[in-house]
C-alpha atoms as a PDB file:
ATOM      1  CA  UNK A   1     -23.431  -1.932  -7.032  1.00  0.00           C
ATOM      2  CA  UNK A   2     -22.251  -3.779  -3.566  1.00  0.00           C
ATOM      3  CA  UNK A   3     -21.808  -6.897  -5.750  1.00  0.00           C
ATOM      4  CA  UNK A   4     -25.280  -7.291  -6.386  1.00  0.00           C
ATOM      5  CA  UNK A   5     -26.939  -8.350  -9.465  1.00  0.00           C
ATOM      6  CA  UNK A   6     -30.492  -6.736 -10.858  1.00  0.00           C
ATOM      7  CA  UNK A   7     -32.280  -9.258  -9.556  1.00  0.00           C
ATOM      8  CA  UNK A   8     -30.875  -9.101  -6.272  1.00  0.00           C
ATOM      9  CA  UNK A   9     -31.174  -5.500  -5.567  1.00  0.00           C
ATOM     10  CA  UNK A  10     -34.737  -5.766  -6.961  1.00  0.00           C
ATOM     11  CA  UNK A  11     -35.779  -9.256  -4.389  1.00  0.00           C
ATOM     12  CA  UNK A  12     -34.165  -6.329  -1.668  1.00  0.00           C
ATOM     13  CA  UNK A  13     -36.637  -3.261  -2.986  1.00  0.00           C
ATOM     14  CA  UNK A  14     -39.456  -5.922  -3.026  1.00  0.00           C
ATOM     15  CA  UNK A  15     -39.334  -7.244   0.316  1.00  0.00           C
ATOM     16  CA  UNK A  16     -38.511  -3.617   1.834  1.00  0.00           C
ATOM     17  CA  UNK A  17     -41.626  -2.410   0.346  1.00  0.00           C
ATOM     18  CA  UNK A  18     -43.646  -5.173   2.171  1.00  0.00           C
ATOM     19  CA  UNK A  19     -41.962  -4.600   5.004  1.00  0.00           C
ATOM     20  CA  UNK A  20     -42.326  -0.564   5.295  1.00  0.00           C
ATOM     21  CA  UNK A  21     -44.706   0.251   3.068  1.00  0.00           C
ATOM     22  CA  UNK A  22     -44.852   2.986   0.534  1.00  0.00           C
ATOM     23  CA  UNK A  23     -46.095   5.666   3.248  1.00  0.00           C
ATOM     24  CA  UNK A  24     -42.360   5.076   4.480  1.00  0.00           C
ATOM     25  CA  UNK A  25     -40.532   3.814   1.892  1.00  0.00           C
ATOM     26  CA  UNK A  26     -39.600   6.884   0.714  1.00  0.00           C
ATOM     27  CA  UNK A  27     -38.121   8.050   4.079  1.00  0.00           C
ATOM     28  CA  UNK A  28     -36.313   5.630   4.768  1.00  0.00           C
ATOM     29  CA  UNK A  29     -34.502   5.577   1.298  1.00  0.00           C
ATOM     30  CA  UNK A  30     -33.662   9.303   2.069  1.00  0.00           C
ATOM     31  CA  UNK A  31     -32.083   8.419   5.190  1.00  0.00           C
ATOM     32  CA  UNK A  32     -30.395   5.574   4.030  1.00  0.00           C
ATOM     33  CA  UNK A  33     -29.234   7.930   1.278  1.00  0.00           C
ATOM     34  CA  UNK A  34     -27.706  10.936   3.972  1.00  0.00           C
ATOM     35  CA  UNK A  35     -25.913   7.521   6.111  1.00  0.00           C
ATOM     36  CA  UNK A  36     -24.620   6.466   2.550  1.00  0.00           C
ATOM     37  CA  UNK A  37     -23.545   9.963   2.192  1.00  0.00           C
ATOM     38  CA  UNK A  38     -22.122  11.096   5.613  1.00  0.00           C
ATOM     39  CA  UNK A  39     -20.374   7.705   5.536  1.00  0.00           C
ATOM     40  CA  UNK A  40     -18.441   8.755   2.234  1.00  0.00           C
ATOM     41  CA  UNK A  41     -17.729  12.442   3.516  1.00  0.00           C
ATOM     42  CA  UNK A  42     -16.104  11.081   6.460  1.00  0.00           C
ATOM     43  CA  UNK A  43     -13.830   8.507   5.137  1.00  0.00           C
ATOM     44  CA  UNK A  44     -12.843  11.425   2.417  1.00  0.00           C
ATOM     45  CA  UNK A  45     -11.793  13.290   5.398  1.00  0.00           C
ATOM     46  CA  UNK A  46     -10.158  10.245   6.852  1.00  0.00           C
ATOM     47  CA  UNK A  47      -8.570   9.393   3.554  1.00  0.00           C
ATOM     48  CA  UNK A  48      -7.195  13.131   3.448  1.00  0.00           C
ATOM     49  CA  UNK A  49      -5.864  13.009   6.959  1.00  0.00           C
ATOM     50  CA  UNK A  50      -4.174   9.483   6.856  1.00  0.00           C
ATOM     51  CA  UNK A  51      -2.634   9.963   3.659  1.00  0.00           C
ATOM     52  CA  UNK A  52      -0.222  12.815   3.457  1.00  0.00           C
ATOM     53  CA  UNK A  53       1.417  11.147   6.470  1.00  0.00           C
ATOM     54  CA  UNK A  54       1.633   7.838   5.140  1.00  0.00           C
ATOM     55  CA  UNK A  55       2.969   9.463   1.919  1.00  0.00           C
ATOM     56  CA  UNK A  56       5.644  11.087   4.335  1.00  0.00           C
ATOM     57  CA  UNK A  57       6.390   7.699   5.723  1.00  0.00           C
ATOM     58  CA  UNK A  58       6.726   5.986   2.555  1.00  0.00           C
ATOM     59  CA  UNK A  59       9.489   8.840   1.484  1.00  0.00           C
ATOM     60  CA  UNK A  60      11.192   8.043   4.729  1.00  0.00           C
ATOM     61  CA  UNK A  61      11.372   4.437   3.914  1.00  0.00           C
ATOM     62  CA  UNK A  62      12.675   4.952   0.319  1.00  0.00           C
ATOM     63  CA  UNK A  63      15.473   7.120   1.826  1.00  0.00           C
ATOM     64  CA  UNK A  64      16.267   3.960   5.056  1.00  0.00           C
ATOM     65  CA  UNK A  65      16.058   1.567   1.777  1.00  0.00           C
ATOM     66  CA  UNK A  66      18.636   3.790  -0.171  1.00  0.00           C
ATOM     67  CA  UNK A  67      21.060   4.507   2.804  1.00  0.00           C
ATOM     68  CA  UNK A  68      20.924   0.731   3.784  1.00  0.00           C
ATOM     69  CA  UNK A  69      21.824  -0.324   0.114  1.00  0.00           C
ATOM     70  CA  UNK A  70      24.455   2.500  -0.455  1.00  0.00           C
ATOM     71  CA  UNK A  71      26.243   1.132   3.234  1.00  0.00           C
ATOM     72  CA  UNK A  72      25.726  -2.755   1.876  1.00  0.00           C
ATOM     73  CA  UNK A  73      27.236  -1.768  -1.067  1.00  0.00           C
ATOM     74  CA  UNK A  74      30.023   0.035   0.934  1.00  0.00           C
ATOM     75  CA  UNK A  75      30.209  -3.368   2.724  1.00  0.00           C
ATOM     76  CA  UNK A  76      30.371  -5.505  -0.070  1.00  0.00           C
ATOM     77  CA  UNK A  77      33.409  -3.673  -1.416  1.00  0.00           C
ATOM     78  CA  UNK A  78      35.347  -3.254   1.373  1.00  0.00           C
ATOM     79  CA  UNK A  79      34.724  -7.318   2.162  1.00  0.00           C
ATOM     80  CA  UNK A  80      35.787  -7.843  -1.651  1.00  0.00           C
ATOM     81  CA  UNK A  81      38.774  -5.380  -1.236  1.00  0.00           C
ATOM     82  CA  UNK A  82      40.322  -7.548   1.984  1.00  0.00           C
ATOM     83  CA  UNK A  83      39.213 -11.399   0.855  1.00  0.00           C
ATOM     84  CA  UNK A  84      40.958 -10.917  -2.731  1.00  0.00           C
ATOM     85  CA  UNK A  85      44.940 -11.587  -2.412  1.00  0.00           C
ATOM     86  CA  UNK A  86      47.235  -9.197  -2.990  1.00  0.00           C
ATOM     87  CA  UNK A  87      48.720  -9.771  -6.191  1.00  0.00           C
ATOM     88  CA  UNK A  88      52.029  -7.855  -5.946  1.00  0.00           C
ATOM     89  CA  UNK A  89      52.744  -9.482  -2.689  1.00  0.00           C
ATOM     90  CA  UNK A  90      51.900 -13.325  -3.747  1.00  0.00           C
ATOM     91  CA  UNK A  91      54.923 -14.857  -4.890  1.00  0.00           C
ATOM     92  CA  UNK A  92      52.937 -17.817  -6.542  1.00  0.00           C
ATOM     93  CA  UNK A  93      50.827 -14.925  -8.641  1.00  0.00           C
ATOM     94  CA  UNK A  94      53.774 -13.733 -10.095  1.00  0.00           C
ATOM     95  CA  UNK A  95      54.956 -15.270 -13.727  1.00  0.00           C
ATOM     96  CA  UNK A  96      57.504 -18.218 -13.658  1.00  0.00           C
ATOM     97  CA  UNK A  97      60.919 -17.313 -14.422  1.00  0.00           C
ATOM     98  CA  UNK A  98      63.046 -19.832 -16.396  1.00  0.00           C
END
C-alpha cells in the first residue's frame, strides 16, 4: 500500500496514536478515509472526462500517420519512377548488335 512495508505503516499507526490519541484517532482515520475517497471519485471523473477526447485525438493521429505514409509512399514512387533511366530510350541499355 503507498510503497510501504508492515512495519512502516505500523511505526506510522504508532506514532499517530501518540500523537492524537485514541479519543481522536478514530476521527481522524474517518476523515482521512472520505479525503482518500473524494480524492478517487474525482480523478474517476477526471479520468472519464480527459479520456474520450484523448482517445479522439489518438484516432486523429493514426489517420495524419496513415495519410502522411500513403503521400511518402506516393513520393517515393514517383522519385523512383523519374531517377530510373528509360530503358527503351538508352541506346547503351539496348543489346549489342554484331
Amino acid at each position: 500500500m503507498f510503497g510501504l512495508g508492515a512495519g512502516e505503516i505500523l511505526i506510522i499507526l504508532i506514532i499517530a496514536f501518540l500523537l492524537f490519541g485514541p479519543k481522536q484517532l478514530p476521527e481522524i482515520g474517518r476523515q482521512v478515509g472520505k479525503a482518500v475517497k473524494g480524492f478517487k471519485e474525482t480523478a474517476d471523473d477526471l479520468r472519464k472526462t480527459v479520456e474520450p477526447e484523448v482517445n479522439l485525438i489518438q484516432q486523429e493521429v493514426k489517420m495524419v500517420e496513415q495519410d502522411l505514409e500513403a503521400s511518402m509512399k506516393e513520393a517515393e514512387e514517383e522519385i523512383n519512377a523519374a531517377t530510373k533511366p528509360d530503358q527503351a530510350s538508352d541506346p547503351s541499355s539496348s543489346p549489342k548488335q554484331a
